[in-house]
PDB file of N, CA and C in Angstrom:
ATOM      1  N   UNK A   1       0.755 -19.262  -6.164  1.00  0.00           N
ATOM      2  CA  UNK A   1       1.161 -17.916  -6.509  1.00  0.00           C
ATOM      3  C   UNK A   1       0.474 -16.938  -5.552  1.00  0.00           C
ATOM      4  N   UNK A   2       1.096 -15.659  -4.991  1.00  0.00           N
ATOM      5  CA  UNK A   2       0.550 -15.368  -3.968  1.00  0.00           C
ATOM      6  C   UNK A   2      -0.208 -14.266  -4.568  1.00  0.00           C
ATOM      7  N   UNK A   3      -1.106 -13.513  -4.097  1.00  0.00           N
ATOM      8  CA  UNK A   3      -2.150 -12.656  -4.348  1.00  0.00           C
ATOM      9  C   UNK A   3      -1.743 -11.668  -3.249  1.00  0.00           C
ATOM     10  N   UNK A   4      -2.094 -10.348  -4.091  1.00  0.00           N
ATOM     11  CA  UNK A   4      -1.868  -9.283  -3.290  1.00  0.00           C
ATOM     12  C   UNK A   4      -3.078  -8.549  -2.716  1.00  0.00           C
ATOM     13  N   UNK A   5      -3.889  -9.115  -1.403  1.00  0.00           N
ATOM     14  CA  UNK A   5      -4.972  -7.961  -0.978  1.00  0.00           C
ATOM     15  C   UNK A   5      -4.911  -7.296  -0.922  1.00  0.00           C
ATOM     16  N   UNK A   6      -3.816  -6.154  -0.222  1.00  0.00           N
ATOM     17  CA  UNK A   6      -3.602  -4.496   0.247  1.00  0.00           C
ATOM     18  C   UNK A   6      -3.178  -4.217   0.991  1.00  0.00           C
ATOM     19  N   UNK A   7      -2.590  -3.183   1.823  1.00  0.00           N
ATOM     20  CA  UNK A   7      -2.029  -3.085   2.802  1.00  0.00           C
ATOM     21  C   UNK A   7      -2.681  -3.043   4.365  1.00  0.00           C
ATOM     22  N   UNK A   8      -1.529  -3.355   5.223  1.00  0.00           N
ATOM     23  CA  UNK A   8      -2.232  -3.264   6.314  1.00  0.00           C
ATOM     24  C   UNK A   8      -2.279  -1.772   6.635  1.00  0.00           C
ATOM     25  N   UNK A   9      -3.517  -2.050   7.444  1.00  0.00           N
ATOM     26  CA  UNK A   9      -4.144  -0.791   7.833  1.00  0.00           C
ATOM     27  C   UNK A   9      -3.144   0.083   9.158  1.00  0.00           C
ATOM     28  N   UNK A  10      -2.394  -0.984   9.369  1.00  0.00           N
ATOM     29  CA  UNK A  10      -1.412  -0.177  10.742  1.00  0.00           C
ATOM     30  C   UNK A  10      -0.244   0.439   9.917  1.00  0.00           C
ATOM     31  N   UNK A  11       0.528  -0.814   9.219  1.00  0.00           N
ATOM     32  CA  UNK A  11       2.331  -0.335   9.444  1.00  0.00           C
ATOM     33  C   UNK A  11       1.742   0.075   7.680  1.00  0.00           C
ATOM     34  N   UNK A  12       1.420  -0.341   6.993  1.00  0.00           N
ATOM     35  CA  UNK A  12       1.373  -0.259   5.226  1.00  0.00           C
ATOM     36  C   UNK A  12       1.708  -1.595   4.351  1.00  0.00           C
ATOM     37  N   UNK A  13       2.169  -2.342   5.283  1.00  0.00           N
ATOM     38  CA  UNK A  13       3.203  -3.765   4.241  1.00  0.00           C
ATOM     39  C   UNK A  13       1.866  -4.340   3.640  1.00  0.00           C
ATOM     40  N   UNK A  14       2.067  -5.045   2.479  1.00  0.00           N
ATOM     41  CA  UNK A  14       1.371  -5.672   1.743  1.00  0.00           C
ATOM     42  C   UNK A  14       1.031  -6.865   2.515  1.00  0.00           C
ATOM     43  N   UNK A  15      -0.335  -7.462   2.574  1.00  0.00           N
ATOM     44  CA  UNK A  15      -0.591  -8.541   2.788  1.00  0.00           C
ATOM     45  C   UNK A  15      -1.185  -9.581   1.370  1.00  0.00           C
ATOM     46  N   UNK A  16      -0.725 -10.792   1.656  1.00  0.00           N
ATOM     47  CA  UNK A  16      -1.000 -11.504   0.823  1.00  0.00           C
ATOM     48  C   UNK A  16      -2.306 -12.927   0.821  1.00  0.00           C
ATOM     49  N   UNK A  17      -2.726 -12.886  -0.318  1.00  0.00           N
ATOM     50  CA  UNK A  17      -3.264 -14.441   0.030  1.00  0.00           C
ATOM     51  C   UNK A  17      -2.495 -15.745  -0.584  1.00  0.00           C
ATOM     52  N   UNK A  18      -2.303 -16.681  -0.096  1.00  0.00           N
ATOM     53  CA  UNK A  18      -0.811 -17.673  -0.627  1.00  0.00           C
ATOM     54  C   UNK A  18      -1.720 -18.842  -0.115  1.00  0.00           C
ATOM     55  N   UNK A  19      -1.662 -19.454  -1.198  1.00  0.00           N
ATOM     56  CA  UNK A  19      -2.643 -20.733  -1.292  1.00  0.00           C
ATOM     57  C   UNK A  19      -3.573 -21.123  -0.855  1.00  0.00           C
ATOM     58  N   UNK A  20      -4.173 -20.103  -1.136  1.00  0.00           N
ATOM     59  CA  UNK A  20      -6.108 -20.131  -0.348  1.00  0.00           C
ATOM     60  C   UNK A  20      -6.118 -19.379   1.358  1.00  0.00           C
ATOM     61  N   UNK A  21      -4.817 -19.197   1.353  1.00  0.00           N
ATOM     62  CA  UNK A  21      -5.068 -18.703   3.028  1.00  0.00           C
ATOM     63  C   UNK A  21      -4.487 -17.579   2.997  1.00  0.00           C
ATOM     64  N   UNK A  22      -5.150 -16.182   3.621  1.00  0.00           N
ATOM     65  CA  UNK A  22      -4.744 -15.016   4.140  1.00  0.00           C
ATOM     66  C   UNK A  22      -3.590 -14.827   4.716  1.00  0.00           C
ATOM     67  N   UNK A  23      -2.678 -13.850   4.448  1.00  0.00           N
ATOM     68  CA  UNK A  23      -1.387 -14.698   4.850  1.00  0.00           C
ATOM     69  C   UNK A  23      -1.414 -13.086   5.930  1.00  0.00           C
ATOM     70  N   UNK A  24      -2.412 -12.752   6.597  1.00  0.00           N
ATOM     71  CA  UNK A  24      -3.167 -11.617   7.641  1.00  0.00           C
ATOM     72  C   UNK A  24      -4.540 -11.937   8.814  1.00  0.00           C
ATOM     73  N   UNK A  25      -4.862 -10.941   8.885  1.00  0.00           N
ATOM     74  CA  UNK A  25      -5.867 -11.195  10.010  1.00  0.00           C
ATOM     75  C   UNK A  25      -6.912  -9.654   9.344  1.00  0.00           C
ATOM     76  N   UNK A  26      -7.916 -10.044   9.339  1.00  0.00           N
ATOM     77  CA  UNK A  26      -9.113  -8.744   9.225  1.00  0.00           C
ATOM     78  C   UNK A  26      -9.689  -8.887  11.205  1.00  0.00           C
ATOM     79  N   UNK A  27      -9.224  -7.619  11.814  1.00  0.00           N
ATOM     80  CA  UNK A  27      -9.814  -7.204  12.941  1.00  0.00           C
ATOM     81  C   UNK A  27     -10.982  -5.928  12.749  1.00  0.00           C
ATOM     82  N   UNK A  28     -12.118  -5.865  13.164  1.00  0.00           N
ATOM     83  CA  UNK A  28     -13.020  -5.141  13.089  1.00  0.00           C
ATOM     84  C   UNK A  28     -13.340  -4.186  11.582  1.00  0.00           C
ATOM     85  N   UNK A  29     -12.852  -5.129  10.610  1.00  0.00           N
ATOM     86  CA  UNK A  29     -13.317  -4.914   9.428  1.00  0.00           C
ATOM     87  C   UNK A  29     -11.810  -4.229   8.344  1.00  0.00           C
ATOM     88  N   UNK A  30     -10.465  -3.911   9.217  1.00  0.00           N
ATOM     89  CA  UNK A  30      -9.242  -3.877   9.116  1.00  0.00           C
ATOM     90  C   UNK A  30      -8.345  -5.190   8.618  1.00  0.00           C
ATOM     91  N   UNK A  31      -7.715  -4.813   7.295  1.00  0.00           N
ATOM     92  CA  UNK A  31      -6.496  -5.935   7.231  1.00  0.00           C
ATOM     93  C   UNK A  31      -4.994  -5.628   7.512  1.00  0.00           C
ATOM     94  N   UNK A  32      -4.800  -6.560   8.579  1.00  0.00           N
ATOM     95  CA  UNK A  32      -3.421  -6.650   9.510  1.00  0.00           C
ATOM     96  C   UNK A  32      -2.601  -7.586   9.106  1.00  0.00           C
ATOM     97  N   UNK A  33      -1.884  -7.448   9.059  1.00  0.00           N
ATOM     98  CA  UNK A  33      -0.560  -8.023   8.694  1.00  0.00           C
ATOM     99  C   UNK A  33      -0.498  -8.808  10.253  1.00  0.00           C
ATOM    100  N   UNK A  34       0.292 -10.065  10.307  1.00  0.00           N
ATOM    101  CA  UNK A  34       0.448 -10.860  11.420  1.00  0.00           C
ATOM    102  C   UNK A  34       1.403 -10.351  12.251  1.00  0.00           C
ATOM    103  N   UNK A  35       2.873  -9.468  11.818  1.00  0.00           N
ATOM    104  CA  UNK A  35       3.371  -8.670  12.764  1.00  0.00           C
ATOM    105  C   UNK A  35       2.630  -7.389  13.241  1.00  0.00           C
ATOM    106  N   UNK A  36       2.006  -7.003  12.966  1.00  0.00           N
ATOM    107  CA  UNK A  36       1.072  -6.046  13.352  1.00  0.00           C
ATOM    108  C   UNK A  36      -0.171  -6.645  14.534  1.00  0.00           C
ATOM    109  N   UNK A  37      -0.757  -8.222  13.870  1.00  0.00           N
ATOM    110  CA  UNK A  37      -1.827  -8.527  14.938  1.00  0.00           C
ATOM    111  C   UNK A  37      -1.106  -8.809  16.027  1.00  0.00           C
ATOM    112  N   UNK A  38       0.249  -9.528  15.949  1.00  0.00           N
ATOM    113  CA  UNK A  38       0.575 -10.007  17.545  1.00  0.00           C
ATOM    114  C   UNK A  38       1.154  -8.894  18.176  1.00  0.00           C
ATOM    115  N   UNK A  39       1.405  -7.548  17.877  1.00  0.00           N
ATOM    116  CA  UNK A  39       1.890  -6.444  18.772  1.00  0.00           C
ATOM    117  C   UNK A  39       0.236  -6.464  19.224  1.00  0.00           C
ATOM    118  N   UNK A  40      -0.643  -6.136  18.367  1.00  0.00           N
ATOM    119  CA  UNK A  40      -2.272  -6.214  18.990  1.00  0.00           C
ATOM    120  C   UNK A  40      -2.447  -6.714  20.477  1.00  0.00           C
ATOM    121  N   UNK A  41      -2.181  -8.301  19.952  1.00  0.00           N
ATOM    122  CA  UNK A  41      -2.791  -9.648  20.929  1.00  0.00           C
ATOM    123  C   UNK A  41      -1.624  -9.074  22.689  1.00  0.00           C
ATOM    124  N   UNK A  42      -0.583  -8.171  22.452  1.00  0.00           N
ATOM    125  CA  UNK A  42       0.376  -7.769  23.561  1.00  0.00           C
ATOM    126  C   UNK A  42      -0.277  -7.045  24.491  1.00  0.00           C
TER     127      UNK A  42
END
């Protein structure tokens, strides 16, 4: 069942945790959503 951490700190979308794993990235103390980190990693 997935868990709702909060939004990302860039776009707003909800990130989740889904079966023990962050379904995001925390960069410098920020939670990102994975379409958000790979515009980052660009």
């Amino acid at each position: 069942m997935p868990e709702l951490i909060g939004p990302c700190s860039n776009c707003g979308k909800d990130v989740y945790c889904r079966d023990g794993f962050l379904d995001g990235v925390y960069i410098d103390g920020n939670l990102i959503c994975h379409d958000c980190a790979e515009e980052l990693d660009n």
